[in-house]
Protein backbone atom coordinates (compact mmCIF):
# COMPACT_ATOMS: atom_id res chain seq x y z
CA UNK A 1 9.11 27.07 -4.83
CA UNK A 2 8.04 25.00 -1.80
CA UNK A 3 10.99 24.60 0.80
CA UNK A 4 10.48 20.64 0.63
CA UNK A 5 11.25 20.22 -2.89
CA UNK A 6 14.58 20.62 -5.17
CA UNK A 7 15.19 20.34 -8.60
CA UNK A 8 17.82 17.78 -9.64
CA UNK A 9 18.22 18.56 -13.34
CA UNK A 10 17.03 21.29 -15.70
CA UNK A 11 14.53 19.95 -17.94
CA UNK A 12 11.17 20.95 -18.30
CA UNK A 13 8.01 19.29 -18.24
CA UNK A 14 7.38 16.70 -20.82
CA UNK A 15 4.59 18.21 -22.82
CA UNK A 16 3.67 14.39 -24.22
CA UNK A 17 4.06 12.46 -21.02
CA UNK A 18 1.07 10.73 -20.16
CA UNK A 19 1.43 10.72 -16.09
CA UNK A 20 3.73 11.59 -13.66
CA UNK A 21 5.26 9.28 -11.50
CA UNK A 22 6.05 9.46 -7.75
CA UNK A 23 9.05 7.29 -6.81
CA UNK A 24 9.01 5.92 -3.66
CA UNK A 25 12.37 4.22 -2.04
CA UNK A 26 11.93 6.01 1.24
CA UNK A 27 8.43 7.56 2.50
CA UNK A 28 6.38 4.30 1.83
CA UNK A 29 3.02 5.88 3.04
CA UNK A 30 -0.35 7.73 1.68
CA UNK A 31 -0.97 10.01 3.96
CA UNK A 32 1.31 12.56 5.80
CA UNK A 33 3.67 12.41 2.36
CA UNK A 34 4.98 15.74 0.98
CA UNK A 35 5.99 13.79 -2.27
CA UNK A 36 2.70 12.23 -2.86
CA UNK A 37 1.30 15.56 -2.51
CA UNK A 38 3.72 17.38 -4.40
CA UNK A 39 3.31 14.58 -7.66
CA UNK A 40 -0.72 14.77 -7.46
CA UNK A 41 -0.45 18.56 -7.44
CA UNK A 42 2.05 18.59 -10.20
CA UNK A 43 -0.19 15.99 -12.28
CA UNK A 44 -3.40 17.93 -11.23
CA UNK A 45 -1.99 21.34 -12.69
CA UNK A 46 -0.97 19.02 -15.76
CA UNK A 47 -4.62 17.19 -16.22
CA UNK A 48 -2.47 13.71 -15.88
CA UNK A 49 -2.84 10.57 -13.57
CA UNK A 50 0.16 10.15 -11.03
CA UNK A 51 1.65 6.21 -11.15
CA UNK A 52 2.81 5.62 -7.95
CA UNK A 53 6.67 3.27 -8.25
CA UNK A 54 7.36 1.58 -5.07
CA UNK A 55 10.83 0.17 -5.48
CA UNK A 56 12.31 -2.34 -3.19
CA UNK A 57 15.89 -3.48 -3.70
CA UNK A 58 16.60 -7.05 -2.56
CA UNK A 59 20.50 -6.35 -3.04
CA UNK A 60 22.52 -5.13 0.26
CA UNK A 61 18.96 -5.68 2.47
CA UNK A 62 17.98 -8.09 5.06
CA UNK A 63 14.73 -9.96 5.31
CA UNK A 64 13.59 -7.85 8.71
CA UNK A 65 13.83 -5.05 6.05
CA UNK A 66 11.95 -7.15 2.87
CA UNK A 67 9.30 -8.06 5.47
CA UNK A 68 8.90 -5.18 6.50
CA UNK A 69 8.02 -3.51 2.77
CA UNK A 70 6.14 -6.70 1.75
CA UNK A 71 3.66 -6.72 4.73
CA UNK A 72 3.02 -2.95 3.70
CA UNK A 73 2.60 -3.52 -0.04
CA UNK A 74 -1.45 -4.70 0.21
CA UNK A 75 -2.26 -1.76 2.29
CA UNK A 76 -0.01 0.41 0.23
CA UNK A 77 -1.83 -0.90 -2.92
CA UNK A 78 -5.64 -0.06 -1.74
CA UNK A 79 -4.47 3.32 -0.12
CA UNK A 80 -2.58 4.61 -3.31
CA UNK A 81 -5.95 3.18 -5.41
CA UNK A 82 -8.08 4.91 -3.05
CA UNK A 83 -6.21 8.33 -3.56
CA UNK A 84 -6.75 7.70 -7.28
CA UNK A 85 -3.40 7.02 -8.10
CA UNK A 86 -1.88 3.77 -10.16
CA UNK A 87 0.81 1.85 -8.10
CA UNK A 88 3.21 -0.52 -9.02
CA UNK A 89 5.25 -2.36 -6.80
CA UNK A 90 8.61 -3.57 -7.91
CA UNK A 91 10.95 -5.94 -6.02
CA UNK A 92 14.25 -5.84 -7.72
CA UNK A 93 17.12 -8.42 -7.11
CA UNK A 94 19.60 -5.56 -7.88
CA UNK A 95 19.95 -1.39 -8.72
CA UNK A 96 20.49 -2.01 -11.58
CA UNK A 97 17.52 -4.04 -12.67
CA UNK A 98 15.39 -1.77 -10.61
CA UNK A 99 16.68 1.36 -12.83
CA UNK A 100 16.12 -0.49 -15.91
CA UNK A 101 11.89 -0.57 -14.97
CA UNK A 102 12.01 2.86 -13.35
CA UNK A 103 13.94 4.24 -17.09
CA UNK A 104 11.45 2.40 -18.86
CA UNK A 105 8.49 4.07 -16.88
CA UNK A 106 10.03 7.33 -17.11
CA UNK A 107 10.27 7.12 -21.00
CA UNK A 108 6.33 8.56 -20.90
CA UNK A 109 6.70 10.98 -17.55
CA UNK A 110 5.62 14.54 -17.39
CA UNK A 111 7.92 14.66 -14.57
CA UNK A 112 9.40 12.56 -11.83
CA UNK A 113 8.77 13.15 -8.03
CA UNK A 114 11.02 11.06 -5.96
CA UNK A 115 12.12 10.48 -2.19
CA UNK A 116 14.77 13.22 -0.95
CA UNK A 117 16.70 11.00 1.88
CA UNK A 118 20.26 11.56 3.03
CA UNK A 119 20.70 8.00 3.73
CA UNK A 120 23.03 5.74 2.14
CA UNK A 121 22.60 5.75 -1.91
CA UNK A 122 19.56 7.52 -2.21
CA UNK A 123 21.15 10.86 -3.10
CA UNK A 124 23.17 9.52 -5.78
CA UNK A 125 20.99 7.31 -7.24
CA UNK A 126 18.26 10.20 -7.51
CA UNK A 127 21.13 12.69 -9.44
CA UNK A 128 21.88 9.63 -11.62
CA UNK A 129 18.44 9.27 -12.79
CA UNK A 130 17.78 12.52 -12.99
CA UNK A 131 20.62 13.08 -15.31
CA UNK A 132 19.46 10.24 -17.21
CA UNK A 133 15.55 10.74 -17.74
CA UNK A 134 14.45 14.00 -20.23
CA UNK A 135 11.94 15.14 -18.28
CA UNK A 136 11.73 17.28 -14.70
CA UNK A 137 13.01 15.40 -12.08
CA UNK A 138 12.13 17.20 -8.60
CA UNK A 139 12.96 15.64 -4.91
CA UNK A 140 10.84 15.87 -2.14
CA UNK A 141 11.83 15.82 1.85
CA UNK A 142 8.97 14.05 3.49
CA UNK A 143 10.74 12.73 6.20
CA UNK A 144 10.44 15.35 9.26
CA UNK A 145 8.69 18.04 10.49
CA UNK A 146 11.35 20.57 9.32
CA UNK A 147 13.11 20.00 5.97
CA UNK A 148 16.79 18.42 6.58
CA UNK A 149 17.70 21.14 4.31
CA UNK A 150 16.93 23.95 6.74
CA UNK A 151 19.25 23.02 8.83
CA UNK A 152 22.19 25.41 9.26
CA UNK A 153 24.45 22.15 10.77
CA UNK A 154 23.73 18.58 11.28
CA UNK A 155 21.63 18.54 14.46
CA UNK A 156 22.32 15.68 17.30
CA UNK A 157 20.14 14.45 20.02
């Protein structure tokens, strides 16, 4: 299995899932993402479309933050469409409204591809879904040149 990626629950594949999604919290790019080349690979091996979920969560951010994601969202949009995936963006006023959509979604996954960040909530909101949805659900480190995971110790510069 690929350094990058770990398995957060035990389920297989969804034989009658009709995409796979890639969740996006964290890496918000299309290019230079492990993730988004991990899903399309899985969904390529599969013969299914990947549905790209952006998820921004209004609750506990500030608007730097909000403006930041919402400026990206057009470009996001066109590059995600030009890789030949579906995207959907969703702005939720709360986690809990934002797992409601993403549950709903992942009612017709193959599998699930999400963000593997260390940062605050991310962790434990991934094991939650995962141990919620009954299909694979696989985390991806996009977010250095070396997986976080291959670190012996926590590293400081």
């Amino acid at each position: 299995m690929n350094i990058r990626v770990r398995k957060l629950n035990e389920n297989s594949f969804h034989s009658s899932g009709t995409y796979v999604i890639y969740r996006i919290r964290v890496n918000r790019r299309s290019s230079m993402n492990f993730g988004l080349d991990f899903a399309i690979e899985t969904a390529n091996q599969a013969g299914l479309p990947v549905l790209v979920l952006e998820e921004c969560i209004s609750e506990g951010s500030n608007d730097r933050f909000h403006t930041f994601v919402l400026e990206g969202v057009p470009e996001n949009a066109k590059n995600f469409r030009k890789a030949g995936t579906g995207y959907i963006f969703h702005l939720a006023p709360t986690g809990i409204s934002a797992r409601k959509v993403f549950l709903k979604l992942a009612r017709q996954a193959f599998a699930v591809i999400a963000d593997d960040y260390p940062g605050s909530g991310f962790r434990e909101e991934n094991e939650q879904s995962a141990s919620t949805v009954h299909c694979a659900y696989q985390v991806v480190d996009s977010n250095c040149i070396v997986p976080i995971n291959e670190f012996e110790k926590r590293e400081y510069a």
